[in-house]
Protein backbone atom coordinates (compact mmCIF):
# COMPACT_ATOMS: atom_id res chain seq x y z
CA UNK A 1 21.98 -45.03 -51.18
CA UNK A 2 23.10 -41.48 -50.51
CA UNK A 3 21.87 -39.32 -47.31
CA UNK A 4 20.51 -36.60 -48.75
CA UNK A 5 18.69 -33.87 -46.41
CA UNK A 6 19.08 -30.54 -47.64
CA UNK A 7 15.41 -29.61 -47.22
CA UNK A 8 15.70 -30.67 -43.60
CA UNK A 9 17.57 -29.25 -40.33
CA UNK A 10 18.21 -32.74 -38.36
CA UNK A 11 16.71 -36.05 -38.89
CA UNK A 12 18.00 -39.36 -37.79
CA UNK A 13 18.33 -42.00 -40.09
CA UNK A 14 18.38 -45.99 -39.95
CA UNK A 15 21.48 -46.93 -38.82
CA UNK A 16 23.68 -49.80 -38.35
CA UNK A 17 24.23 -51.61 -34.98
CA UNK A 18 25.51 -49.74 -32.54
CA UNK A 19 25.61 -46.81 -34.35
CA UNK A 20 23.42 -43.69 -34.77
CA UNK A 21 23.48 -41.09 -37.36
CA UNK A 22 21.89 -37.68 -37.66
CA UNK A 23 22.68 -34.10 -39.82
CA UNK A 24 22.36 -30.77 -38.34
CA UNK A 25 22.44 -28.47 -41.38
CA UNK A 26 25.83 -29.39 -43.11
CA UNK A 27 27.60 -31.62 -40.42
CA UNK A 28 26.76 -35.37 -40.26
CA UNK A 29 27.08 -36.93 -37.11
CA UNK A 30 27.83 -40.56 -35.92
CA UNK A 31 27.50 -41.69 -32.93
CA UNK A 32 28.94 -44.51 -31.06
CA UNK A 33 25.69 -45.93 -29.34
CA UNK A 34 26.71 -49.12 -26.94
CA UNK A 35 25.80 -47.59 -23.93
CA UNK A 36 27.15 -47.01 -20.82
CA UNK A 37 30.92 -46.83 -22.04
CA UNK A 38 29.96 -46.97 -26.10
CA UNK A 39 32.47 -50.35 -26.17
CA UNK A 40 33.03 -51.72 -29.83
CA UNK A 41 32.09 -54.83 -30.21
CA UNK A 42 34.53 -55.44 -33.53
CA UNK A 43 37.34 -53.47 -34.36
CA UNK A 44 34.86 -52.06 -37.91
CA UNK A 45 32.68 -49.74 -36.07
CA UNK A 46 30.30 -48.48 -39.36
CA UNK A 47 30.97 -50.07 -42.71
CA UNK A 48 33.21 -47.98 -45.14
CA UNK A 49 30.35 -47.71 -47.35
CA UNK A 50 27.81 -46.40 -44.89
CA UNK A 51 30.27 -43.67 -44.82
CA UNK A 52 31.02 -43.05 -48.27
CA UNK A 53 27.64 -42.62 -48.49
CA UNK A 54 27.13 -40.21 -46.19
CA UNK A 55 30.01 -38.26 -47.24
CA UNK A 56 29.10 -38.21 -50.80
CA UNK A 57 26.14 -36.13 -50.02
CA UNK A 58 25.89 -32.61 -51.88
CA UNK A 59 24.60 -31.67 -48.72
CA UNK A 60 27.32 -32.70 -46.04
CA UNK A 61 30.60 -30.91 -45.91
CA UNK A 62 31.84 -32.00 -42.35
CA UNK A 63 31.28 -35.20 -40.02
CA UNK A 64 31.78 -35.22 -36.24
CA UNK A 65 32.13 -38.85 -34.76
CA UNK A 66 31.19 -38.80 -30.81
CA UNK A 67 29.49 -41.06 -28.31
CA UNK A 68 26.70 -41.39 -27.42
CA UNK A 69 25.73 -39.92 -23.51
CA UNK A 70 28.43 -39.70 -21.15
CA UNK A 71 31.04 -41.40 -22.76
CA UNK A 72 32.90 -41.06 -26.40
CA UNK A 73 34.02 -44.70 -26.10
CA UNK A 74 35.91 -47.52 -23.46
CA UNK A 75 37.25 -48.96 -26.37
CA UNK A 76 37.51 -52.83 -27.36
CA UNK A 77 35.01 -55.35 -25.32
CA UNK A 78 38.23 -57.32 -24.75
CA UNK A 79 35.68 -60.54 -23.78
CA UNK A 80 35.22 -60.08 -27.77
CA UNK A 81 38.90 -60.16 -28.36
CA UNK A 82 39.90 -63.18 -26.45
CA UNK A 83 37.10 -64.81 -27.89
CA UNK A 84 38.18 -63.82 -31.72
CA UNK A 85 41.61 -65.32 -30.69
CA UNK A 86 40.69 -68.41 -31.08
CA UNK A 87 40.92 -68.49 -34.27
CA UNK A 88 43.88 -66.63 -34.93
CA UNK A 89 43.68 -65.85 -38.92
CA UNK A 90 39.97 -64.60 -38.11
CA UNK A 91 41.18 -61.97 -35.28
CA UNK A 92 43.60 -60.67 -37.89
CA UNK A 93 41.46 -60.20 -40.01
CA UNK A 94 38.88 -58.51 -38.07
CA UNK A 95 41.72 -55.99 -37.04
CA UNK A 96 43.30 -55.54 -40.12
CA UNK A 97 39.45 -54.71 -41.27
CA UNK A 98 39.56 -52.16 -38.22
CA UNK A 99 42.76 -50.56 -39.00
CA UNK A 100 41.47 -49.75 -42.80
CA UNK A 101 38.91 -48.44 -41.52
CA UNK A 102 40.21 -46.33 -39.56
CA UNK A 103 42.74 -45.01 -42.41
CA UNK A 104 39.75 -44.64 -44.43
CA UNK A 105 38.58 -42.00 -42.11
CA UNK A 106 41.81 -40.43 -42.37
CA UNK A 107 41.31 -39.76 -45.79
CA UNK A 108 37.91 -38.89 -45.84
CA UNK A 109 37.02 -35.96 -47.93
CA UNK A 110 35.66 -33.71 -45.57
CA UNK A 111 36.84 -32.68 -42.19
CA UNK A 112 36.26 -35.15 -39.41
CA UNK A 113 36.58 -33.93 -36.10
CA UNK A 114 36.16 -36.09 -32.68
CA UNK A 115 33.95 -34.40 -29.73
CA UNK A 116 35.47 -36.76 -26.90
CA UNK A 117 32.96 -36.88 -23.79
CA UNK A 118 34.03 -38.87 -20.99
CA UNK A 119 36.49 -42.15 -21.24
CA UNK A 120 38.14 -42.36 -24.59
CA UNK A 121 40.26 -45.44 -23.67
CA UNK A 122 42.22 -48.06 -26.21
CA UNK A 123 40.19 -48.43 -30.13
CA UNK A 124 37.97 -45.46 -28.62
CA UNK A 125 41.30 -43.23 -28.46
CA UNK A 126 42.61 -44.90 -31.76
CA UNK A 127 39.31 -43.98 -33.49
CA UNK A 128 39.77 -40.57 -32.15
CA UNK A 129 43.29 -40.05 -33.57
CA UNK A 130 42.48 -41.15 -36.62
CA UNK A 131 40.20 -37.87 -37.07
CA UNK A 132 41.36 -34.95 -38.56
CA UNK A 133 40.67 -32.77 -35.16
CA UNK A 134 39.85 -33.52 -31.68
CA UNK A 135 38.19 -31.54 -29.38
CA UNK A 136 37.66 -32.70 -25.63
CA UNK A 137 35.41 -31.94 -22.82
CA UNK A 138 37.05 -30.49 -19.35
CA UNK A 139 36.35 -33.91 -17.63
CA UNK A 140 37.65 -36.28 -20.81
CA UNK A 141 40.08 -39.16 -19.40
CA UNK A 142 42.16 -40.60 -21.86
CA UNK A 143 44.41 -44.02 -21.87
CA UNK A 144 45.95 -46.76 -24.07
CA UNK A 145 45.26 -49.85 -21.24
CA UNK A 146 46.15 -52.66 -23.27
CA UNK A 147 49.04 -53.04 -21.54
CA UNK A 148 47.36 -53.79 -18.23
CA UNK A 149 46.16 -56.86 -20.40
CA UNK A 150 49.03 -57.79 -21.77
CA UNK A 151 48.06 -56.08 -25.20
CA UNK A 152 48.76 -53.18 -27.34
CA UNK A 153 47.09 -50.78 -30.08
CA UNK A 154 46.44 -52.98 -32.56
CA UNK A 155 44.69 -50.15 -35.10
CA UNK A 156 47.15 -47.66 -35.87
CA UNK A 157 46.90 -45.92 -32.71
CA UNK A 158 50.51 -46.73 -32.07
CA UNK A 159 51.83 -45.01 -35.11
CA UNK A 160 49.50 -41.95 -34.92
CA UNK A 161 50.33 -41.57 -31.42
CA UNK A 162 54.05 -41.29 -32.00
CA UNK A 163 53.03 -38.78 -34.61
CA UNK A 164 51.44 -36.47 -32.41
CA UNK A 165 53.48 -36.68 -29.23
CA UNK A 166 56.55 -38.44 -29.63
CA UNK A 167 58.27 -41.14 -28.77
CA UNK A 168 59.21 -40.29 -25.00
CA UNK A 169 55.68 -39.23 -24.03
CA UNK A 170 54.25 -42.49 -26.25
CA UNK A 171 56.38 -44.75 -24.61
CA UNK A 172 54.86 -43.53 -21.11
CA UNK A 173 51.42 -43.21 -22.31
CA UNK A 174 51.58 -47.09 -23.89
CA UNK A 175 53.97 -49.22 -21.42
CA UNK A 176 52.22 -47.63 -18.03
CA UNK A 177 48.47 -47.61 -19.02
CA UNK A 178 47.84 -45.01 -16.95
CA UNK A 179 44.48 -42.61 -17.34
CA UNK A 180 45.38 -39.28 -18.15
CA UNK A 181 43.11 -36.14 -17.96
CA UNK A 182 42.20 -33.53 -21.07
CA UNK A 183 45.31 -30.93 -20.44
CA UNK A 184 47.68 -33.29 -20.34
CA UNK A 185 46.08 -34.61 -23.71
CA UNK A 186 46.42 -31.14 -24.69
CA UNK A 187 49.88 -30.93 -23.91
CA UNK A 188 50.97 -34.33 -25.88
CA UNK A 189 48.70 -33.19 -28.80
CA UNK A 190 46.72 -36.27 -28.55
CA UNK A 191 43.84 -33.36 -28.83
CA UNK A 192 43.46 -29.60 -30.34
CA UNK A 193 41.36 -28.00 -27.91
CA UNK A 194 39.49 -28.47 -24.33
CA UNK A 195 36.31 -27.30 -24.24
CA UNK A 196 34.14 -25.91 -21.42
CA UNK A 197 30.72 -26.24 -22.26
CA UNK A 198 29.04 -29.18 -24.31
CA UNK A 199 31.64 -30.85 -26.64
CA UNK A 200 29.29 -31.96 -29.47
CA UNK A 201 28.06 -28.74 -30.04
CA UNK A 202 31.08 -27.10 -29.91
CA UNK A 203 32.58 -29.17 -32.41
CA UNK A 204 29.46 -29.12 -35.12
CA UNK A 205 29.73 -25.27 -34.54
CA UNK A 206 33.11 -24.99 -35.33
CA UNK A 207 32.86 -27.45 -38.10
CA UNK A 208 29.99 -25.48 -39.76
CA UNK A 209 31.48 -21.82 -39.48
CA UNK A 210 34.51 -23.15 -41.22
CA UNK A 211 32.93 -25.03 -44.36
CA UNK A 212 29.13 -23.93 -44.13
CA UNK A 213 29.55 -21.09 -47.01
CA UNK A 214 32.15 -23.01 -48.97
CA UNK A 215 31.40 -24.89 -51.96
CA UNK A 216 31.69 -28.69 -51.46
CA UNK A 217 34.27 -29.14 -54.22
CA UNK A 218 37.10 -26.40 -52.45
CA UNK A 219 36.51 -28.22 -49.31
CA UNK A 220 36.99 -31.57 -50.93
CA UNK A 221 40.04 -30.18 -53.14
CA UNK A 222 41.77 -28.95 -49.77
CA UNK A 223 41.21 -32.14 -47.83
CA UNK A 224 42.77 -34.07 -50.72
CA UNK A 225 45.79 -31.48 -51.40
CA UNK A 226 46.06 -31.84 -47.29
CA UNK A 227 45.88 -35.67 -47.82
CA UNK A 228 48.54 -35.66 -50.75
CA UNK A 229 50.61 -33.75 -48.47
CA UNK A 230 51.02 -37.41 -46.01
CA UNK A 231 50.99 -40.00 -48.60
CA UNK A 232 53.06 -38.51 -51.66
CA UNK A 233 56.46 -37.41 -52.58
CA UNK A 234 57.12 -33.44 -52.23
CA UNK A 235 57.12 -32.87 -56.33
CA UNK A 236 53.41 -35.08 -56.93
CA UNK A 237 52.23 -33.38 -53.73
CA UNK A 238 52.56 -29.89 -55.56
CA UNK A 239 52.08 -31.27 -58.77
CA UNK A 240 48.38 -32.49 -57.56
CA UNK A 241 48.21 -29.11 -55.58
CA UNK A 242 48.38 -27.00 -58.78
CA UNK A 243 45.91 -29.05 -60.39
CA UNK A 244 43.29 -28.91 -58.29
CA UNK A 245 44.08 -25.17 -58.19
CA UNK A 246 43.73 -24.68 -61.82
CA UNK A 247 40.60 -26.93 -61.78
CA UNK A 248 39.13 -24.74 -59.07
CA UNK A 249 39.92 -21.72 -61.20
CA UNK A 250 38.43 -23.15 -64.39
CA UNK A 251 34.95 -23.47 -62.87
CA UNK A 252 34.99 -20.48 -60.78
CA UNK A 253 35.76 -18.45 -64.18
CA UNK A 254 32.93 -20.31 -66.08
CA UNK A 255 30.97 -19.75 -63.12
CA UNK A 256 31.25 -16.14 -63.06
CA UNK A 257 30.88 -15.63 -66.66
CA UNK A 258 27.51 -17.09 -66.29
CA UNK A 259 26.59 -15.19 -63.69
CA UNK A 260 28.09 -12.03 -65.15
């Protein structure tokens, strides 16, 4: 089933547990709905396939993940965790699970930006860093606790971290535990921008003025020559790039002859 809602401004739509999902004009938007601190209760959030489908939509161009009220999410319930240890090949699965999912968000074919209200603490911060942008409230507090547990970032968070703010300030962030506030999560690049006023609708603004009079296929051609960029050699990275190019070309010439 694909979510298709052109003729409509917002609607909600039936949604998995723990999860709501709603379009305003050409942004879809998930929500992380386990209030008060939105904790996951397994490390695959939304099914891969509820987002395909969503993403597939002629209609949708851009997809914000948030939580829901005050918080974007306190990450694992670690109750949950200790629990799934006890049977130790069924933990790793559920994590290894998580962690594709998570690079399957990565890759997505739209933008995917993170509006980060509140705590975004362990899988809540790993889900967060695994979107394409991140934009934070004033009052955000980030952290990677596990430590304080005896654990660690067991969803890529570790490796994306590193990525964005090195090994020094990683290292502090992940073997202290401590909560840290929105500018210094600024300053590590852990997020692109602090906002002042409401972070959702910043974010589904910002989203829509940059893909809202685009066609769906350049946005989805730029997202993959973006994605080609991470995952493939320099030369099949450019080769790619230049086809997409040409195939962009190619339809915008038949295009305008037709139109002409």
């Amino acid at each position: 089933m694909i979510y298709c809602l052109q003729n409509q401004t917002k609607q909600t739509l039936t949604n998995p547990e723990n999860i709501t999902f709603e379009q305003t004009g050409c942004i879809g938007i998930i929500q992380l709905n386990n209030p008060p601190q939105n904790f996951l209760k397994n490390p695959s959030f939304v099914s891969r396939d509820y987002l395909q489908n969503i993403v597939e939509a002629d209609d949708i161009k851009g997809l914000v993940i948030t939580g829901m009220g005050r918080h974007f999410s306190a990450g694992a319930d670690l109750d949950g965790v200790f629990q799934l240890a006890k049977n130790l090949k069924n933990l790793e699965q559920q994590m290894q699970a998580g962690k594709d999912l998570l690079e399957f968000i990565s890759f997505l074919p739209v933008p995917v930006a993170a509006a980060i209200n509140g705590v975004c603490w362990g899988g809540g911060l790993e889900i967060a860093l695994a979107c394409h942008l991140r934009f934070a409230s004033e009052k955000s507090l980030f952290a990677f606790p596990e430590v304080n547990s005896n654990l660690m970032p067991g969803l890529g968070g570790i490796y994306r971290l590193t990525h964005k703010a090195g090994t020094a300030q990683s290292l502090a962030i992940l073997l202290s535990g401590d909560t840290f506030d929105a500018q210094k999560a600024l300053e590590c690049k852990v997020i692109d921008k602090i906002v002042e006023k409401n972070g959702l609708d910043y974010t589904v603004a910002y989203l829509k003025n940059l893909v809202e009079s685009k066609p769906k296929k350049v946005i989805t051609s730029i997202m993959q020559a973006i994605h080609n960029a991470k995952k493939l050699e320099l030369h099949e990275a450019l080769h790619e790039e230049t086809r997409l190019f040409c195939q962009l070309a190619l339809d915008e010439g038949a295009n305008r002859k037709k139109n002409s």
